[in-house]
Protein backbone atom coordinates (compact mmCIF):
# COMPACT_ATOMS: atom_id res chain seq x y z
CA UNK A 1 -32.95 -6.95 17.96
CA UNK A 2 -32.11 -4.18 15.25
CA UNK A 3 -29.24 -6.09 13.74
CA UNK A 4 -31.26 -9.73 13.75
CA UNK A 5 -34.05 -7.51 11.68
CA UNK A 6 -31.18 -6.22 9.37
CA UNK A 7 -29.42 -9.50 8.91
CA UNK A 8 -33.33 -10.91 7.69
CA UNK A 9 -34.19 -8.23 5.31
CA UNK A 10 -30.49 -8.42 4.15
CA UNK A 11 -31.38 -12.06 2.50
CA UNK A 12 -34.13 -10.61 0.57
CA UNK A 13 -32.44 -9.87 -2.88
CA UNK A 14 -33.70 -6.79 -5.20
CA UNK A 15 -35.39 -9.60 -7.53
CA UNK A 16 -36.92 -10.70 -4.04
CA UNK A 17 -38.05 -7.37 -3.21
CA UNK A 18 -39.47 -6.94 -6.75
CA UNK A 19 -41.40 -9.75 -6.82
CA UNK A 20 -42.67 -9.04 -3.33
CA UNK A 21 -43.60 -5.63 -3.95
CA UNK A 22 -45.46 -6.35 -7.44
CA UNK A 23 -47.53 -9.74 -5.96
CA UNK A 24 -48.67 -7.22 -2.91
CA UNK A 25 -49.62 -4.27 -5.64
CA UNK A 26 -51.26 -6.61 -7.77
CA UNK A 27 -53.34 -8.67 -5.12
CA UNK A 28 -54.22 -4.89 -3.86
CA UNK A 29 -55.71 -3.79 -7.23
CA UNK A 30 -57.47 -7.05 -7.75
CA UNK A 31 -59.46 -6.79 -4.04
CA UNK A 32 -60.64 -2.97 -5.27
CA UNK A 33 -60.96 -3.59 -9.05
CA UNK A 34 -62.34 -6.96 -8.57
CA UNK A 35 -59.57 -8.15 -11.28
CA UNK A 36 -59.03 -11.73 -11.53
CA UNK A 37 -55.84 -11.67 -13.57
CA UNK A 38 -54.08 -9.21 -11.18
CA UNK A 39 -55.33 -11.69 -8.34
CA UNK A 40 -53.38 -14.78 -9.86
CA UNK A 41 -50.37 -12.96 -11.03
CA UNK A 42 -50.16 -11.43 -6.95
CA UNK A 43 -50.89 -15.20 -5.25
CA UNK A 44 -48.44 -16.85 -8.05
CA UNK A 45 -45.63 -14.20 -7.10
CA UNK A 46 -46.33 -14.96 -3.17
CA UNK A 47 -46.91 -18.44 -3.87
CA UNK A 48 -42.91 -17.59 -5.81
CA UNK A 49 -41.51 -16.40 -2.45
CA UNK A 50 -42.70 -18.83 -0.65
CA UNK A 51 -41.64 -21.97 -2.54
CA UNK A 52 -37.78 -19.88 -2.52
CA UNK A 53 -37.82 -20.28 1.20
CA UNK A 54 -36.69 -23.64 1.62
CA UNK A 55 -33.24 -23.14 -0.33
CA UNK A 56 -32.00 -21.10 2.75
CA UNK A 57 -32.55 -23.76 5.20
CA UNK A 58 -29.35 -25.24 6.45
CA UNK A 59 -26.40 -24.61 7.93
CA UNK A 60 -22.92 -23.34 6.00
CA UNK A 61 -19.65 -24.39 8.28
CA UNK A 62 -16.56 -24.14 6.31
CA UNK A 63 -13.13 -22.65 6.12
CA UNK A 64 -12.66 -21.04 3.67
CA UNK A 65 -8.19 -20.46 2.80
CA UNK A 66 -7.30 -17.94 -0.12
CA UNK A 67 -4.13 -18.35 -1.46
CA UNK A 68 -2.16 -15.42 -3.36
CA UNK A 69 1.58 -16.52 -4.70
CA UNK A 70 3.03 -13.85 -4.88
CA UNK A 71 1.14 -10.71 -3.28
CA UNK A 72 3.92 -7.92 -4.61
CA UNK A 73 4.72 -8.15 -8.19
CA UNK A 74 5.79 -5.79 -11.30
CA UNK A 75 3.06 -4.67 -13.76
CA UNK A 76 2.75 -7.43 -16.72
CA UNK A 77 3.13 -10.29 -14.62
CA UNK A 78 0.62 -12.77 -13.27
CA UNK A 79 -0.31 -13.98 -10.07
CA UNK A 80 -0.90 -17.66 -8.70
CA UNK A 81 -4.54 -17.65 -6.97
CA UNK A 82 -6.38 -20.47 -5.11
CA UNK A 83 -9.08 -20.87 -2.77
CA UNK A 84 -9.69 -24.07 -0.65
CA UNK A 85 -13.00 -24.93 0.58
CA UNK A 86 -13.38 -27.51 3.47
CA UNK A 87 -16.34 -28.87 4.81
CA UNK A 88 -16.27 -28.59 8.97
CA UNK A 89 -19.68 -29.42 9.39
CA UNK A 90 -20.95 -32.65 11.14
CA UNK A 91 -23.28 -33.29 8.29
CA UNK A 92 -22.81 -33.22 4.60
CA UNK A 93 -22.76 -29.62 3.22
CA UNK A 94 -25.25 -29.01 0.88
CA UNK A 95 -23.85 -27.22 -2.81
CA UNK A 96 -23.22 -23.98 -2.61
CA UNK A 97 -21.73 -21.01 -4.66
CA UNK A 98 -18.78 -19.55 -3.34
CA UNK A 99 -18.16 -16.25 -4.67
CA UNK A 100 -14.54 -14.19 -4.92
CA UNK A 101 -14.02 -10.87 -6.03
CA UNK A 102 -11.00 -10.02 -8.00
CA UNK A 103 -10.75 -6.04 -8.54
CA UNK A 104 -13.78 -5.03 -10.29
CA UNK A 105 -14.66 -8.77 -11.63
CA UNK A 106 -16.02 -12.02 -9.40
CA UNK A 107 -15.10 -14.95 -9.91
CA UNK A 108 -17.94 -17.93 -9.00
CA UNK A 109 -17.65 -21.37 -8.69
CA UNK A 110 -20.17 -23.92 -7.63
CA UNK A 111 -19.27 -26.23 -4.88
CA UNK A 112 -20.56 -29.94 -4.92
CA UNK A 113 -22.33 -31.43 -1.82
CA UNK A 114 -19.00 -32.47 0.18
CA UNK A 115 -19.17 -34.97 3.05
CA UNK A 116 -17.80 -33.83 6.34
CA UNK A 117 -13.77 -33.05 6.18
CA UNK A 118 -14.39 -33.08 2.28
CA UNK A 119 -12.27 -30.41 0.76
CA UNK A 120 -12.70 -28.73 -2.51
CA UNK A 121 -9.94 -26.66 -4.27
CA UNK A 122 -10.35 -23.70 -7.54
CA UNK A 123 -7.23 -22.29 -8.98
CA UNK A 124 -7.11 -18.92 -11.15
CA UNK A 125 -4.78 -16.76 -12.36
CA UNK A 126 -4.99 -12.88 -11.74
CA UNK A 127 -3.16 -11.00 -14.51
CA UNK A 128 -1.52 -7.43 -13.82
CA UNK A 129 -1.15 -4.98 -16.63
CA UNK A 130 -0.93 -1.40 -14.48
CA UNK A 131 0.60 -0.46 -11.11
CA UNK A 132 -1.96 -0.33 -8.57
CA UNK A 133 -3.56 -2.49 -5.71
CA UNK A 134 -6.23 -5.26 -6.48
CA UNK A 135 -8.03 -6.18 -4.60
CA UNK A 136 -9.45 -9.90 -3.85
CA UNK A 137 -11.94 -10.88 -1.56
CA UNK A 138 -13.52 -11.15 0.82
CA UNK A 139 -14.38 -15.13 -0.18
CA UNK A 140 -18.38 -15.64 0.64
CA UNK A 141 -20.42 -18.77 0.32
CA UNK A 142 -24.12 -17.66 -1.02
CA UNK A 143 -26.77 -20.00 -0.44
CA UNK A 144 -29.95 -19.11 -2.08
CA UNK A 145 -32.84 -20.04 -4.64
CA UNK A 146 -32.13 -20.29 -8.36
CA UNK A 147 -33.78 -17.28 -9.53
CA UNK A 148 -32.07 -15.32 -6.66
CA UNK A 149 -34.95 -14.18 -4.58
CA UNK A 150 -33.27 -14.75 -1.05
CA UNK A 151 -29.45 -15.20 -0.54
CA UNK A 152 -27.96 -15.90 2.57
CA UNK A 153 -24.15 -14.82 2.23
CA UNK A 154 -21.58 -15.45 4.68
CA UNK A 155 -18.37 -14.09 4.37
CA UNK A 156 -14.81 -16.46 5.08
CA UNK A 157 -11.99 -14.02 4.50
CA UNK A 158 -11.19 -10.92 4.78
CA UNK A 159 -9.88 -8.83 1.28
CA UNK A 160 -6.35 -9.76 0.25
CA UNK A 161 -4.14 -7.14 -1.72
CA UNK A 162 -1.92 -7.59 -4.78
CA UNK A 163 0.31 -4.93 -5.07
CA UNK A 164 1.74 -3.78 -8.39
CA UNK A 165 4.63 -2.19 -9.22
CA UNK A 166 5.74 -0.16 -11.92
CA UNK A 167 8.23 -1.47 -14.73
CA UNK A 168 11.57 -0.60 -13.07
CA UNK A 169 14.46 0.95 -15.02
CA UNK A 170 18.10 -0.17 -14.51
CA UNK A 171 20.50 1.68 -12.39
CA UNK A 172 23.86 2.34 -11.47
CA UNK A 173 24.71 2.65 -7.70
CA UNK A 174 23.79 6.04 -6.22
CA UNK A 175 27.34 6.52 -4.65
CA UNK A 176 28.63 5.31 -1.20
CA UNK A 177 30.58 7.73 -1.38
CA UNK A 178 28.25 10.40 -2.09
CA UNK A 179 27.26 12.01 1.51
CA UNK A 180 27.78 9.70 3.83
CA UNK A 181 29.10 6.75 4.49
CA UNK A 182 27.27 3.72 4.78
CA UNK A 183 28.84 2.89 8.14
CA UNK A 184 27.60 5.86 9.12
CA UNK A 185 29.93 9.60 9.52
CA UNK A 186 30.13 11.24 12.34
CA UNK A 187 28.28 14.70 13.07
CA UNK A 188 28.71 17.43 15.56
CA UNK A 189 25.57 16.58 16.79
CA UNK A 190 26.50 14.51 20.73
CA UNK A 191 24.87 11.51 21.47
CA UNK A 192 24.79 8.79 24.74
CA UNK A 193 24.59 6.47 22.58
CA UNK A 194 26.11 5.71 19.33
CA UNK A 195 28.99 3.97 17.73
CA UNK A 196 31.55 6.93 17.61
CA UNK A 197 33.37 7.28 20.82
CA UNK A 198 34.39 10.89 21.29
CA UNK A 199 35.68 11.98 24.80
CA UNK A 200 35.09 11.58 28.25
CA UNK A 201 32.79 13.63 30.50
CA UNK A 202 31.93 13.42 34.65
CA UNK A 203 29.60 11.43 35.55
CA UNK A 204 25.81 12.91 36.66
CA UNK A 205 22.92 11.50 37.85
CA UNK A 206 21.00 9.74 35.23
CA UNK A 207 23.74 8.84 32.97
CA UNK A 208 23.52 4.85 32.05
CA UNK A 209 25.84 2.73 34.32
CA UNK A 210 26.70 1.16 31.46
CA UNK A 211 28.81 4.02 29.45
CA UNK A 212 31.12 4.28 32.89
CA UNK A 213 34.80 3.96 31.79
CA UNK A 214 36.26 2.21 34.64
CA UNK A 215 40.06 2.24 33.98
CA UNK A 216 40.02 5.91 33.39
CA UNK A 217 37.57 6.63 36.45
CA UNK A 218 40.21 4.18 38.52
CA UNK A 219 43.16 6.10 37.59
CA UNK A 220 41.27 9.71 38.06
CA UNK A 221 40.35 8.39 41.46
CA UNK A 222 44.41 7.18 41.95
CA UNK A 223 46.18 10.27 41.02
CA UNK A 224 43.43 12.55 42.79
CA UNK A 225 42.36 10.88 45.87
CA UNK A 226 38.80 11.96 45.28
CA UNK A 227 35.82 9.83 44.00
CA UNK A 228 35.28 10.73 40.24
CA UNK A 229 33.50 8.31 37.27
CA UNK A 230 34.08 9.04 33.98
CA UNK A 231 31.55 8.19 31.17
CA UNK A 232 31.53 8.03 27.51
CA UNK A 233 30.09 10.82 25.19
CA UNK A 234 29.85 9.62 21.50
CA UNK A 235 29.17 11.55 18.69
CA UNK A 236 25.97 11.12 16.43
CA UNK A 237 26.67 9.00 13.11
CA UNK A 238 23.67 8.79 10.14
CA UNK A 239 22.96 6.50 8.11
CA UNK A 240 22.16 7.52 3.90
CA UNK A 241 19.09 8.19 3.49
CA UNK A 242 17.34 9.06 0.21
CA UNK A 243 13.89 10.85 -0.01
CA UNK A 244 11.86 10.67 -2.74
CA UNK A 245 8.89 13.11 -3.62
CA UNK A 246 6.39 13.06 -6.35
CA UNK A 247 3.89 15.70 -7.29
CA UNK A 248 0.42 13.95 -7.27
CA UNK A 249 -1.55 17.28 -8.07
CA UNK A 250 -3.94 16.31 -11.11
CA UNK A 251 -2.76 19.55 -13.02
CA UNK A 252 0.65 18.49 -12.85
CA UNK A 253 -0.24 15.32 -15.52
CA UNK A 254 -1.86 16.35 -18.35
CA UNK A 255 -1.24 12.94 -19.69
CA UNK A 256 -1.94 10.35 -16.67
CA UNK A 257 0.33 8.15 -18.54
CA UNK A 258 3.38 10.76 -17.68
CA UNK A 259 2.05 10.50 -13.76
CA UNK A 260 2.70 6.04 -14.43
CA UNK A 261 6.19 7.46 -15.75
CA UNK A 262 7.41 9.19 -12.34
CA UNK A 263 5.74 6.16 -10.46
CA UNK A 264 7.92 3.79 -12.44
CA UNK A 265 11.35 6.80 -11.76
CA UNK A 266 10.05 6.72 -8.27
CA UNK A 267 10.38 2.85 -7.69
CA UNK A 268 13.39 2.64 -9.31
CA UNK A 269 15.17 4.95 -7.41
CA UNK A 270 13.68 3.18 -4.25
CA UNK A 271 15.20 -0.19 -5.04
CA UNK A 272 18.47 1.52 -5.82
CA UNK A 273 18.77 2.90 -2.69
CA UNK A 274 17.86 -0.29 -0.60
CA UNK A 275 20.48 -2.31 -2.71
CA UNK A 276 22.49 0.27 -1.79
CA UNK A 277 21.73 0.03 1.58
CA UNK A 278 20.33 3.61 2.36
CA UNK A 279 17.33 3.99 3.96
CA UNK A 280 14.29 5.52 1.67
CA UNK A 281 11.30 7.74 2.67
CA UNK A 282 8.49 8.05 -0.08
CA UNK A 283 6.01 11.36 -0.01
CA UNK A 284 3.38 11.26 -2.99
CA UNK A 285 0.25 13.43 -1.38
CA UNK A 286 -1.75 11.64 1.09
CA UNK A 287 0.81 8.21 0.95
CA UNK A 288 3.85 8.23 2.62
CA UNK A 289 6.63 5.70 3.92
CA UNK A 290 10.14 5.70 5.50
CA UNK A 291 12.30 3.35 6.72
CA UNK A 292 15.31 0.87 6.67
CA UNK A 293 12.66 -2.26 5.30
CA UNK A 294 12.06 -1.27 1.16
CA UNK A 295 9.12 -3.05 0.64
CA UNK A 296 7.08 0.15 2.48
CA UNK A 297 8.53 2.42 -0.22
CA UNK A 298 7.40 0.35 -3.23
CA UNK A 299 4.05 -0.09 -1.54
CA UNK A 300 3.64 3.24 -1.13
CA UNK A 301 4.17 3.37 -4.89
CA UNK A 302 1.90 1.13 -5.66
CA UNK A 303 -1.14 2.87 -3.85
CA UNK A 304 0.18 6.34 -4.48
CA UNK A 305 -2.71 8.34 -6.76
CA UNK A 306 -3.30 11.42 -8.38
CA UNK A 307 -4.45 14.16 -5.86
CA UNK A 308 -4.53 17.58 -4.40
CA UNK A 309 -1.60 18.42 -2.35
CA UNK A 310 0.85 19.35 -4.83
CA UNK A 311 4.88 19.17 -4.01
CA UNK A 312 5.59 21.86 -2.29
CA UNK A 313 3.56 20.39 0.86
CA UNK A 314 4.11 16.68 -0.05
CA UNK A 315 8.23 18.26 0.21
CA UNK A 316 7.67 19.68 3.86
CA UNK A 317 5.73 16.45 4.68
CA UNK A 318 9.00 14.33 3.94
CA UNK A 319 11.27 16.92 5.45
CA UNK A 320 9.85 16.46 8.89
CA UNK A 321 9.29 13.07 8.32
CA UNK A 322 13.18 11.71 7.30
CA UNK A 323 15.33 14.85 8.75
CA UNK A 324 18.20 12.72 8.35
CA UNK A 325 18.08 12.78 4.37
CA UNK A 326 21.05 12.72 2.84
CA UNK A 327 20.00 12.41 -0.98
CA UNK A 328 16.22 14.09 -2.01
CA UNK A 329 14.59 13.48 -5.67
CA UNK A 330 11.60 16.19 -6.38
CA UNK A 331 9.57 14.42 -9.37
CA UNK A 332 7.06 16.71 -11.17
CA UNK A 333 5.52 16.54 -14.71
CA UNK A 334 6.25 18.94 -17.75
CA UNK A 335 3.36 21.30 -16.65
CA UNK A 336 4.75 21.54 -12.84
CA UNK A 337 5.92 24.94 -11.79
CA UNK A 338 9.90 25.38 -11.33
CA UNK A 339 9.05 27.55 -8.12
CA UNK A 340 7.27 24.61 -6.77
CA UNK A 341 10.70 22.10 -7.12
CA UNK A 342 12.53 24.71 -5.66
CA UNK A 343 10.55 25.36 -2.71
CA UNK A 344 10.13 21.49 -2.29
CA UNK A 345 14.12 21.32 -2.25
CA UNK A 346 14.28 24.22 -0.04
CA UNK A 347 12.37 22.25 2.87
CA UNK A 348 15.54 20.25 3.18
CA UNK A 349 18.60 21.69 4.74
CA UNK A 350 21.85 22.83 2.63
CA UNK A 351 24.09 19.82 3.41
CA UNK A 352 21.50 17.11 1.39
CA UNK A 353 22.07 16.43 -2.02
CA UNK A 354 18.86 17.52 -4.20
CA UNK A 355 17.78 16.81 -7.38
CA UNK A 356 14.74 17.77 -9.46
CA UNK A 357 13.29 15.05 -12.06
CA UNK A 358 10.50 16.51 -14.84
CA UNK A 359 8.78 13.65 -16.70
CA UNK A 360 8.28 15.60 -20.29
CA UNK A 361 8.19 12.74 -23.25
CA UNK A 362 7.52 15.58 -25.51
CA UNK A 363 11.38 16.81 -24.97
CA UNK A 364 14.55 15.27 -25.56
CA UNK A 365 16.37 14.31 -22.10
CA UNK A 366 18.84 16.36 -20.49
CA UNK A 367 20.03 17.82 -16.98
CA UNK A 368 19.82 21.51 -15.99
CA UNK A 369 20.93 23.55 -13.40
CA UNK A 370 18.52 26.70 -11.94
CA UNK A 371 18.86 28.27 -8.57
CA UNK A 372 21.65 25.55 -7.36
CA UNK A 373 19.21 22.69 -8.46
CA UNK A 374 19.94 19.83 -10.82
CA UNK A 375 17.16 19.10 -12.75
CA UNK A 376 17.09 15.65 -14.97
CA UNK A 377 14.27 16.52 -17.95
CA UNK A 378 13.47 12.75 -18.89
CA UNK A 379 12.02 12.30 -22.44
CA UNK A 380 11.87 8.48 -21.34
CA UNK A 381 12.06 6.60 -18.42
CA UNK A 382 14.88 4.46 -19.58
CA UNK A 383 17.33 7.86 -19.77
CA UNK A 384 17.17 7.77 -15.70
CA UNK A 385 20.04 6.12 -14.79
CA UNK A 386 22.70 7.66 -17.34
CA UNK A 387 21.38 11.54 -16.81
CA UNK A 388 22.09 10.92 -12.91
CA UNK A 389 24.81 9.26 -13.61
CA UNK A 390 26.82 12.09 -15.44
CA UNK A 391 24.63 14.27 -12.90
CA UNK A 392 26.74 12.92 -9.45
CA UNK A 393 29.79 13.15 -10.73
């Protein structure tokens, strides 16, 4: 019963209220102050409401089909929107205003009386200039009065994203050859499973039937007379695996336009890796991704924002998170503390490769090395791939 009453006062619009609340006051006055004028300007604002009423009988059936071509794309480009409106009512709809937010803006467009099956199709282009997510939707149909008094609104979609990257910057490969193989190398670490064979072991309960090596258990059970199985043990192989970390503390980035900087070092390095065929993990404070698939890393980059948690915690977060790194990037602005990329990097065992990456436009680029860590000072973005290129080697 609550939510029916909600749903009704939800139609009246602010205007409605307004006028509502001012033809009441004024019809008030008038029956105590004996005031004509205030009488006729209260029954012509009731008499207002009243006339509205009949613009929200009726019945809205549609589907409603947003169309987004593509959802993911790089910051300057645009993207292909549409919205389809078909009429599934058994009687002809009656016009209508379908609404669609786009980020902060809506876009409106009227929609004609359409017989039943009747479609009707808008087309609009969304234009990206920043990384970020935009969002579009949810589609609604409003069906009101024209001076807006009541609106009934029914929603048709739910909200669609565009995600937007960051300008990428060119890169060389980040090195087969630099930890571990992409086939995977073996480890000390023993595994059931795996694709390394390493020895054979007895057989106990619980082992899978499957990892029995028959010829050798037949030829044990030959020369000894007694009944013996033999199973595979394989040694653990890994896969590379590069980490990336970015300090989203809001004291970190002075200039927000250095924080867009690291996003754009960030995705680059993230498409580097998956055309190199590592897998990539992606810490920036509260947003996080890992994985073999590197479409979660660049969306990660796309909704990543300026927060509280700093690097040294968004570093622990990733270390528990991918302990099988094999390559780590720590990106922090010109104002970020050199104790904080070195505890980062310390969250990570010896054995992974670790690099520190300081966004400072004001200074010309070049790598250092403090405490064991490479640091890459970029005075521009595009400097990435030849400072880590003379950096690896």
């Amino acid at each position: 019963m609550r939510q029916r009453l909600n749903e009704a006062l939800e139609v009246i619009k602010p205007i409605g209220w307004l006028v509502l609340m001012l033809g009441l006051g004024a019809l008030l006055v008038a029956t105590f102050a004996h005031w004509r004028e205030l009488a006729v300007l209260g029954t012509a604002c009731l008499a207002l409401l009243v006339l509205a009423l009949p613009f929200l009988l009726g019945r809205t059936h549609v589907t409603v089909d947003l169309r987004l071509q593509p959802e993911r794309v790089a910051a300057g480009e645009s993207v292909a929107a549409g919205v389809l409106v078909v009429n599934r009512a058994s009687t002809r709809l009656v016009p209508t205003t379908l609404e669609v937010p786009v980020g902060s803006a809506i876009h409106r467009y009227g929609i004609a009386s359409l017989a039943t099956g009747a479609a009707h199709e808008e087309s609009f282009t969304i234009r990206t200039e920043r990384r970020g997510v935009i969002a579009v939707g949810p589609a609604m149909t409003r069906r009101g009065d024209p001076v807006g008094l009541f609106s009934r609104d029914v929603v048709w979609t739910p909200v669609r994203e565009v995600l937007v990257r960051p300008p990428l910057v060119p890169m060389e490969s980040l090195g087969a050859g630099l930890l571990r193989d992409l086939e995977g190398v073996s480890t000390d670490a023993v595994s059931q499973s795996d694709l390394a064979f390493h020895a054979l072991r007895e057989y106990v309960p619980g082992d899978d039937l499957r990892h029995i090596h028959w010829r050798s258990s037949a030829k044990v059970m030959a020369s000894t007379g007694e009944s013996a199985l033999l199973v595979r043990q394989y040694l653990d192989t890994r896969r590379s695996h590069a980490t990336i970390v970015v300090d989203d503390r809001v004291t970190s980035w002075p200039d927000p336009e250095d924080f867009e900087t690291a996003m754009a070092v960030a995705a680059s390095i993230a498409v580097r890796a998956v055309l190199d065929e590592f897998d990539v993990s992606f810490v920036c404070g509260r947003h996080a991704s890992t994985g073999s698939d590197g479409y979660l890393a660049l969306d990660a980059v796309c909704r990543a924002e300026l927060g509280d948690r700093g690097l040294v915690e968004s570093g622990r977060q990733a270390s528990m998170m991918a302990p099988d790194t094999s390559l780590a990037f720590f990106v922090g602005g010109n104002v970020t503390e050199f104790t904080d990329l070195l505890r980062a990097a310390a969250a990570f065992p010896p054995e992974v490769r670790r690099f520190g990456i300081v966004v400072d436009p004001a200074s010309n680029s070049r790598v250092t090395e403090t405490g064991g860590l490479p640091v890459l000072h970029l005075g521009a973005k595009e400097d990435l791939g030849g400072l880590l290129r003379w950096s690896v080697r």
